[in-house]
PDB file of N, CA and C in Angstrom:
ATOM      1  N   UNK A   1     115.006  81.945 118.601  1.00  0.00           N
ATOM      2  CA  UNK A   1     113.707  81.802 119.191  1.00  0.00           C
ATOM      3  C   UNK A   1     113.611  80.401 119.779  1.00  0.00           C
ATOM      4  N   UNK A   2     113.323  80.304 121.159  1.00  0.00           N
ATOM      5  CA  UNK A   2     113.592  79.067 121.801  1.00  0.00           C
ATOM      6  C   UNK A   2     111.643  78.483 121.716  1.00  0.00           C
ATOM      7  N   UNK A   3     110.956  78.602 121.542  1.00  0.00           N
ATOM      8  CA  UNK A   3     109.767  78.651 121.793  1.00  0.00           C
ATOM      9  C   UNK A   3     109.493  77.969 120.299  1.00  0.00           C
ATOM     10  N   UNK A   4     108.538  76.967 119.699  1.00  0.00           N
ATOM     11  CA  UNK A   4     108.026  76.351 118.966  1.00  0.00           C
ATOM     12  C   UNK A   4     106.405  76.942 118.365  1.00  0.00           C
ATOM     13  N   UNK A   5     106.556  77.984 117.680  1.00  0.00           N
ATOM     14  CA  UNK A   5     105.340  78.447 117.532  1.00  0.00           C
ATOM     15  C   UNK A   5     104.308  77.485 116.681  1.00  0.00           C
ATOM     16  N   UNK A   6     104.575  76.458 115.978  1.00  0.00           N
ATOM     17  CA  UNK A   6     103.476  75.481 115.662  1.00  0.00           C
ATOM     18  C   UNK A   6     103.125  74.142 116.658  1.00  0.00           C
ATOM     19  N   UNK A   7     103.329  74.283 117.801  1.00  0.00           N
ATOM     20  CA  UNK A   7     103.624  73.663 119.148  1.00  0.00           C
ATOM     21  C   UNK A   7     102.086  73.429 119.352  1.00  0.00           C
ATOM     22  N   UNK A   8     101.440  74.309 119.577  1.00  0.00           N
ATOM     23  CA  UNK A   8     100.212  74.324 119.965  1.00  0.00           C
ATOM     24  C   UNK A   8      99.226  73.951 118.687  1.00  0.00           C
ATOM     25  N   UNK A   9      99.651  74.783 117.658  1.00  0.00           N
ATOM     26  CA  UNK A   9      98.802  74.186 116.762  1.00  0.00           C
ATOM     27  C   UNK A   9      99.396  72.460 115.618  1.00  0.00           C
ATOM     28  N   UNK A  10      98.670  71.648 115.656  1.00  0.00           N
ATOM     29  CA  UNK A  10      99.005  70.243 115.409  1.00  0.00           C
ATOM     30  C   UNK A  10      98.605  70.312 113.976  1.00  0.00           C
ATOM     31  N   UNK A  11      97.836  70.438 113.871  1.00  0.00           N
ATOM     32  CA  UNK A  11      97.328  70.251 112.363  1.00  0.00           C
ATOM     33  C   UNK A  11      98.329  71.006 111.659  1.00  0.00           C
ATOM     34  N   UNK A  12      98.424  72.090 111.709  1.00  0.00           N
ATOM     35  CA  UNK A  12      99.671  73.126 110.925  1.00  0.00           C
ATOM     36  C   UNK A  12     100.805  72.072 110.824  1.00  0.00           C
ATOM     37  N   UNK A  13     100.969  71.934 112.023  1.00  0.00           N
ATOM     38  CA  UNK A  13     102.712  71.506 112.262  1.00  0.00           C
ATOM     39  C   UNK A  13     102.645  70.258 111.019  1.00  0.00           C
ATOM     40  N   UNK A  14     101.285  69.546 111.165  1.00  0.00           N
ATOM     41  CA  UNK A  14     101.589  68.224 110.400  1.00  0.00           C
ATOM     42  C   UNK A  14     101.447  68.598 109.346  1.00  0.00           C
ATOM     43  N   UNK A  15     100.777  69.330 108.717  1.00  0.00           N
ATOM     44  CA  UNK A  15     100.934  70.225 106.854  1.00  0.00           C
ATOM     45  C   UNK A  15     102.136  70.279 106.790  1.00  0.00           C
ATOM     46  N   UNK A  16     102.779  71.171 107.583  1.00  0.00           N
ATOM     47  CA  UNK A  16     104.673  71.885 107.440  1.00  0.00           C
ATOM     48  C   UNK A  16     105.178  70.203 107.006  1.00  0.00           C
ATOM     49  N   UNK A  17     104.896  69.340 108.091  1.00  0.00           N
ATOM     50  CA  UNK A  17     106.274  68.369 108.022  1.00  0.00           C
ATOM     51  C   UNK A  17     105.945  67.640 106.449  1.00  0.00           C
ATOM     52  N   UNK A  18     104.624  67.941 106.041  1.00  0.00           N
ATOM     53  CA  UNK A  18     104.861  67.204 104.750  1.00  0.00           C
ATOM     54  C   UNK A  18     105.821  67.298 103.501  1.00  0.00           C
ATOM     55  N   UNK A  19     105.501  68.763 103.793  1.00  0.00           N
ATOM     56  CA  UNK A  19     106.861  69.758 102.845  1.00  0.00           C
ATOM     57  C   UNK A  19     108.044  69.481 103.001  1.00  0.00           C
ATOM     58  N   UNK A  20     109.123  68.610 101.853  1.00  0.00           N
ATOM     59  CA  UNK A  20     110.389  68.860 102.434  1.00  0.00           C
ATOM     60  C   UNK A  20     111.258  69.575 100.794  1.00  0.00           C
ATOM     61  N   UNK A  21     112.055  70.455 101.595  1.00  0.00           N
ATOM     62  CA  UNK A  21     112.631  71.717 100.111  1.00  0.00           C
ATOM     63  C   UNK A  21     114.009  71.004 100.976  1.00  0.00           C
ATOM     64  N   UNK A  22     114.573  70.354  99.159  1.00  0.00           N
ATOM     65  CA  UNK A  22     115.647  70.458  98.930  1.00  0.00           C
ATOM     66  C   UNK A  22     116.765  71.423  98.391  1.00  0.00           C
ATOM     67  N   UNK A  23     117.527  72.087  99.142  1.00  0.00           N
ATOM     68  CA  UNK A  23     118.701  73.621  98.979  1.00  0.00           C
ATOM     69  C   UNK A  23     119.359  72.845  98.222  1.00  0.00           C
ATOM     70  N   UNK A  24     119.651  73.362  96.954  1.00  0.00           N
ATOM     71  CA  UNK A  24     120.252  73.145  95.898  1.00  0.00           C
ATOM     72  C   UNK A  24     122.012  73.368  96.273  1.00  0.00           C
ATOM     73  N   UNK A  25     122.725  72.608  96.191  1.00  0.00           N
ATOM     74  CA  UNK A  25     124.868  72.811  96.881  1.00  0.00           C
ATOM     75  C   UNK A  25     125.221  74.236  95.984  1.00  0.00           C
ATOM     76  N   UNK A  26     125.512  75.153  95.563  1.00  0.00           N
ATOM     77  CA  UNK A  26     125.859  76.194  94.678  1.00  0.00           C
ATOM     78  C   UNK A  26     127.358  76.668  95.548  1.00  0.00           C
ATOM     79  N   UNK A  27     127.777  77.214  94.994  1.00  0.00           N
ATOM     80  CA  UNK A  27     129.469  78.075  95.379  1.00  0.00           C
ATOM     81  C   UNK A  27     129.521  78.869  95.468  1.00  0.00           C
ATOM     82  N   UNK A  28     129.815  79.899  96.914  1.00  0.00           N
ATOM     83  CA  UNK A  28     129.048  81.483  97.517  1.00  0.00           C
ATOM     84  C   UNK A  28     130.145  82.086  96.741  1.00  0.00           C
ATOM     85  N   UNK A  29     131.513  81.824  96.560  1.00  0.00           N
ATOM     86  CA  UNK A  29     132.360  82.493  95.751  1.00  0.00           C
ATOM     87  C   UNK A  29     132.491  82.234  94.038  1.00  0.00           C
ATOM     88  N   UNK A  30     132.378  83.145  93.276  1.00  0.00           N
ATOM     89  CA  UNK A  30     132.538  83.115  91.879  1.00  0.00           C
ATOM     90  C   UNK A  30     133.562  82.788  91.868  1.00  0.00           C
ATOM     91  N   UNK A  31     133.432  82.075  90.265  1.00  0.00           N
ATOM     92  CA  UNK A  31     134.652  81.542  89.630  1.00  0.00           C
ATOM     93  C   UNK A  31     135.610  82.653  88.958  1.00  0.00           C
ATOM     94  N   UNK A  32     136.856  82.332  88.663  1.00  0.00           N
ATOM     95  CA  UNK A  32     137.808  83.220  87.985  1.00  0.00           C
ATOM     96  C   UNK A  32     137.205  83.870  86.461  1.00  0.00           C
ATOM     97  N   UNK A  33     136.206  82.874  85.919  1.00  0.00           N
ATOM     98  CA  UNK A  33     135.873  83.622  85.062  1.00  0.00           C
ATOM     99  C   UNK A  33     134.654  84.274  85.432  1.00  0.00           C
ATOM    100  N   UNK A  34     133.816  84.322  86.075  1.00  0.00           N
ATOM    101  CA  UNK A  34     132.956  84.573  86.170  1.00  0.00           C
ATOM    102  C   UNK A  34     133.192  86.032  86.606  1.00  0.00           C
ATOM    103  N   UNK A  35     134.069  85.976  87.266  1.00  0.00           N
ATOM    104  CA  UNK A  35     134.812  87.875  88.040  1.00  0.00           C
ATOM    105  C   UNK A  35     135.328  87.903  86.712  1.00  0.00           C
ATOM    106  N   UNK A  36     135.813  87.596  85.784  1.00  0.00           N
ATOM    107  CA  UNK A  36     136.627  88.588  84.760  1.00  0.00           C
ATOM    108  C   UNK A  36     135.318  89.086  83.785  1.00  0.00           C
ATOM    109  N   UNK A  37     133.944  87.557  83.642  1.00  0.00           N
ATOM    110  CA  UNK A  37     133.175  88.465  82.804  1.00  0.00           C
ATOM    111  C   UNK A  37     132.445  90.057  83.440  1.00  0.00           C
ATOM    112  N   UNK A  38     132.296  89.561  84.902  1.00  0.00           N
ATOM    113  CA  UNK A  38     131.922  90.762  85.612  1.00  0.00           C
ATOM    114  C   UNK A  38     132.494  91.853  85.429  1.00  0.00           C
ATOM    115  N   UNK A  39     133.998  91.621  85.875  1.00  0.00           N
ATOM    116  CA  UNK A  39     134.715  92.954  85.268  1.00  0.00           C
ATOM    117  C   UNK A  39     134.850  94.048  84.174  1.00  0.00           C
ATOM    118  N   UNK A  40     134.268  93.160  82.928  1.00  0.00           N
ATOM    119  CA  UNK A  40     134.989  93.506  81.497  1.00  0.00           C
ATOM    120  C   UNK A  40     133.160  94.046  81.421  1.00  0.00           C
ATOM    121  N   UNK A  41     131.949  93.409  81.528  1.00  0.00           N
ATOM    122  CA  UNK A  41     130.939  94.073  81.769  1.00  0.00           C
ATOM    123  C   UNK A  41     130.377  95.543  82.550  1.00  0.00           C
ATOM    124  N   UNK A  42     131.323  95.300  83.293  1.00  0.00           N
ATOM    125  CA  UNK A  42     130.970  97.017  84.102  1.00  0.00           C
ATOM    126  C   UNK A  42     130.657  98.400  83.400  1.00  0.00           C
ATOM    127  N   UNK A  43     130.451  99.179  83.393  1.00  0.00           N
ATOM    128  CA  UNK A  43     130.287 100.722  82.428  1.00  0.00           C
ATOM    129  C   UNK A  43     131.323 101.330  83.045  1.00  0.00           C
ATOM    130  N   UNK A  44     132.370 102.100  82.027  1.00  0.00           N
ATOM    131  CA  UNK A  44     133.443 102.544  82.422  1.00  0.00           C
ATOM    132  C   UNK A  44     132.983 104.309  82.758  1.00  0.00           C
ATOM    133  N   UNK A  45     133.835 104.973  82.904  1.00  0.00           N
ATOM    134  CA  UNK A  45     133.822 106.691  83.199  1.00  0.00           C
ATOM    135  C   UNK A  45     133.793 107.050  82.047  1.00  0.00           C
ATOM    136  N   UNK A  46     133.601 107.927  81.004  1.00  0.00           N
ATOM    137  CA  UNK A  46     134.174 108.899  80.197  1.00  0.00           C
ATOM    138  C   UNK A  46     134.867 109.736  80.369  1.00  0.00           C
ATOM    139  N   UNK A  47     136.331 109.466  80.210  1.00  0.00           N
ATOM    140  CA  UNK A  47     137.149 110.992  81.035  1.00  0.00           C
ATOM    141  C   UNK A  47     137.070 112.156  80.567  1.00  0.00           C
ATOM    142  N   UNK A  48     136.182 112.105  79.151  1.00  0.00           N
ATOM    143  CA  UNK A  48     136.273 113.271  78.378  1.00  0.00           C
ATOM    144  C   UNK A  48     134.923 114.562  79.310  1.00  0.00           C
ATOM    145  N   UNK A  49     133.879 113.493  79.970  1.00  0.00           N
ATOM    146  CA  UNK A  49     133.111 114.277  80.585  1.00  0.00           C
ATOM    147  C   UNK A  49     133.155 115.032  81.346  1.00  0.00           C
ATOM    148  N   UNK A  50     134.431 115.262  82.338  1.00  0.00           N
ATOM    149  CA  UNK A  50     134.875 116.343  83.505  1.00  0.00           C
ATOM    150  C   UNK A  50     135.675 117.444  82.647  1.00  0.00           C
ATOM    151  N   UNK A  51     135.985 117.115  81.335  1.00  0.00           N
ATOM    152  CA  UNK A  51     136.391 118.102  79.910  1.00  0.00           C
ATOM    153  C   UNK A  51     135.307 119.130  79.622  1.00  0.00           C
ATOM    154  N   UNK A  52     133.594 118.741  79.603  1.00  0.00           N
ATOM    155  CA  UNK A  52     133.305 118.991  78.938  1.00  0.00           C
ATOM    156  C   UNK A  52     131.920 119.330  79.522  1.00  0.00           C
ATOM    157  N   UNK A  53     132.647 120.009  80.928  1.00  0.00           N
ATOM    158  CA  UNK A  53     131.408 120.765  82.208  1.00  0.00           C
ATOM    159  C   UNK A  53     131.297 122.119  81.947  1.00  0.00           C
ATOM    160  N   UNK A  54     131.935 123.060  81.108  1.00  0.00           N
ATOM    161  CA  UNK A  54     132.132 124.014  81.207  1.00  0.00           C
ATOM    162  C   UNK A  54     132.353 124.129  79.437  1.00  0.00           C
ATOM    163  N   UNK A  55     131.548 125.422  79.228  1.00  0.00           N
ATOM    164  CA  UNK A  55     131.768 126.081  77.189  1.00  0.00           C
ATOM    165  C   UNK A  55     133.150 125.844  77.169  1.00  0.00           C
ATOM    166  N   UNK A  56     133.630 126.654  77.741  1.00  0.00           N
ATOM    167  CA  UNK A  56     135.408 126.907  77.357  1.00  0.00           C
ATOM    168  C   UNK A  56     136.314 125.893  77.530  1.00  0.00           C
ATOM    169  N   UNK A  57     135.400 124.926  78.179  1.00  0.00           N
ATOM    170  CA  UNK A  57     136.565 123.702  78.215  1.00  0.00           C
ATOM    171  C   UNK A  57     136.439 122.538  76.742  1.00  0.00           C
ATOM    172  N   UNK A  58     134.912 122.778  76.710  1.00  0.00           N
ATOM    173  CA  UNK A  58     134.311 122.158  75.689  1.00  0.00           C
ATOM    174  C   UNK A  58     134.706 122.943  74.081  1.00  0.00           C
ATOM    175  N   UNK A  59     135.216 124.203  73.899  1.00  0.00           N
ATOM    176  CA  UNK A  59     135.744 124.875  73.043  1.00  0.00           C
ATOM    177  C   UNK A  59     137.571 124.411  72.882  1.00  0.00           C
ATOM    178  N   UNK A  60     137.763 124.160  74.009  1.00  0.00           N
ATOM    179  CA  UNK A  60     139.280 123.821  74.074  1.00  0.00           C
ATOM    180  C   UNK A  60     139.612 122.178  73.707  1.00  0.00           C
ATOM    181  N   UNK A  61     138.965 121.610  74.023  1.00  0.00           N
ATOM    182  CA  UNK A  61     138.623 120.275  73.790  1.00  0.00           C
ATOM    183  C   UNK A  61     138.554 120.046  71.983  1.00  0.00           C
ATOM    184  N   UNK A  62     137.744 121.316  71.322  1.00  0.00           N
ATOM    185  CA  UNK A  62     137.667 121.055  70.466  1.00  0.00           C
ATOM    186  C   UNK A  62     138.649 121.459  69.367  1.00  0.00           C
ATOM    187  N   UNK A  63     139.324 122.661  69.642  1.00  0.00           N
ATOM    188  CA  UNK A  63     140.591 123.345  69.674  1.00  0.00           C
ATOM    189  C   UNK A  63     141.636 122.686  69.378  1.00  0.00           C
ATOM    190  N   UNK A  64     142.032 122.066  70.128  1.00  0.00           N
ATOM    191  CA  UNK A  64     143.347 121.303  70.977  1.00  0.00           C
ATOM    192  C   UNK A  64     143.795 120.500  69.514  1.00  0.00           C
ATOM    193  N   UNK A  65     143.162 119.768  68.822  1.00  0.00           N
ATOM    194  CA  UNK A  65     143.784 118.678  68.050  1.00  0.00           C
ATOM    195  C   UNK A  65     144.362 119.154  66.845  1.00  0.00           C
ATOM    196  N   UNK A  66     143.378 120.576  66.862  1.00  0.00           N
ATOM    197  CA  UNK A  66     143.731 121.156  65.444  1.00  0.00           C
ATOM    198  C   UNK A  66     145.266 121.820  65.592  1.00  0.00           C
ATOM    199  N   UNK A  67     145.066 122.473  66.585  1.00  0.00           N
ATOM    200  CA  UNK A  67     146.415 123.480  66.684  1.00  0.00           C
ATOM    201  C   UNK A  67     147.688 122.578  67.214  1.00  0.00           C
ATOM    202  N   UNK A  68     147.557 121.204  67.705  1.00  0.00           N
ATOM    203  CA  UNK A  68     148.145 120.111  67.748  1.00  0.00           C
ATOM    204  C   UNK A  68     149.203 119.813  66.562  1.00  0.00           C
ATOM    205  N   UNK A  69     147.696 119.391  65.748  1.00  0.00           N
ATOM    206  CA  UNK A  69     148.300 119.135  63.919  1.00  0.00           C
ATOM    207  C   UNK A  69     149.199 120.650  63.622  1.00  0.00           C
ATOM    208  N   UNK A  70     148.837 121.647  63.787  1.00  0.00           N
ATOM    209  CA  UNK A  70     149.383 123.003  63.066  1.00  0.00           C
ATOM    210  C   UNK A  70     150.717 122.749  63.362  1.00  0.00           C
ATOM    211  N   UNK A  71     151.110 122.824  64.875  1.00  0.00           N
ATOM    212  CA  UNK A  71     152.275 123.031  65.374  1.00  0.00           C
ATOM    213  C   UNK A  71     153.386 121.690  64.781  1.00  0.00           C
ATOM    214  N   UNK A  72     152.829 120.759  64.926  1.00  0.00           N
ATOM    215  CA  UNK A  72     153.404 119.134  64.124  1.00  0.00           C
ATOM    216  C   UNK A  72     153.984 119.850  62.651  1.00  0.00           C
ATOM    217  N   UNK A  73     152.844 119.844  62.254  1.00  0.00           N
ATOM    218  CA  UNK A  73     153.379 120.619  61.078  1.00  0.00           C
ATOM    219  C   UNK A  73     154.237 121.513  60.409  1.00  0.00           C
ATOM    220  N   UNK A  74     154.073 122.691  61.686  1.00  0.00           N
ATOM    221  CA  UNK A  74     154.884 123.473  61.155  1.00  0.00           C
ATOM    222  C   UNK A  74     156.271 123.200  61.748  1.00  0.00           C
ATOM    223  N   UNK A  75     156.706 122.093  62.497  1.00  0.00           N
ATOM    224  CA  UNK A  75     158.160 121.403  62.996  1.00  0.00           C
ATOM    225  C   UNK A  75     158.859 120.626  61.682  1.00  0.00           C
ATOM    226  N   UNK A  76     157.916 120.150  60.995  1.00  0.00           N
ATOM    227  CA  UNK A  76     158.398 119.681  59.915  1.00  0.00           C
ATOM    228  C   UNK A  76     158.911 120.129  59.391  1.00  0.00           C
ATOM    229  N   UNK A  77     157.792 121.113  58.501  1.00  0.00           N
ATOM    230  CA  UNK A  77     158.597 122.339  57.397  1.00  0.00           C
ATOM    231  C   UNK A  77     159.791 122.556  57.756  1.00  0.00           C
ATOM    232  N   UNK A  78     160.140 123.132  59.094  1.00  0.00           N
ATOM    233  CA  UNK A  78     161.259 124.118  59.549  1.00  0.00           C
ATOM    234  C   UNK A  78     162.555 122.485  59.193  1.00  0.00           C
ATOM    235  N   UNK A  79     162.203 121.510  59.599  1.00  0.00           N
ATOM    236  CA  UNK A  79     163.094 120.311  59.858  1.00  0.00           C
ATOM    237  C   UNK A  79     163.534 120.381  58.288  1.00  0.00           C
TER     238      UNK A  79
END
């Protein structure tokens, strides 16, 4: 904007110039730790949740560890 919009008005302009704001120096890029606390803060996925969209997957899910152990088991015996 090439145009001075408190130009015309004087009194304003001289309020404004009384004001002076000092911008504090800060660093637009984070520090190395500051990205790792970011990182380690994030909320992760649950992978178990795309398991556990559907009864039968959610039945198998629940399934799975037991007949896991059975089969472990019964490798032994035979061993």
């Amino acid at each position: 904007m090439t145009q001075d919009p408190f130009r015309k008005e004087e009194n304003l302009r001289r309020k404004l110039e009384q004001y002076k704001v000092n911008m504090p120096d800060f660093p637009m890029k984070p520090k190395r730790w500051q990205r790792l606390i970011q990182f380690l803060g994030l909320p992760t996925k649950n992978p178990i949740d795309s398991l556990m969209t559907t009864f039968h997957r959610l039945t198998l899910l629940k399934i799975a560890p037991i007949v896991v152990t059975m089969v472990i088991t019964i490798i032994q015996l035979i061993i």
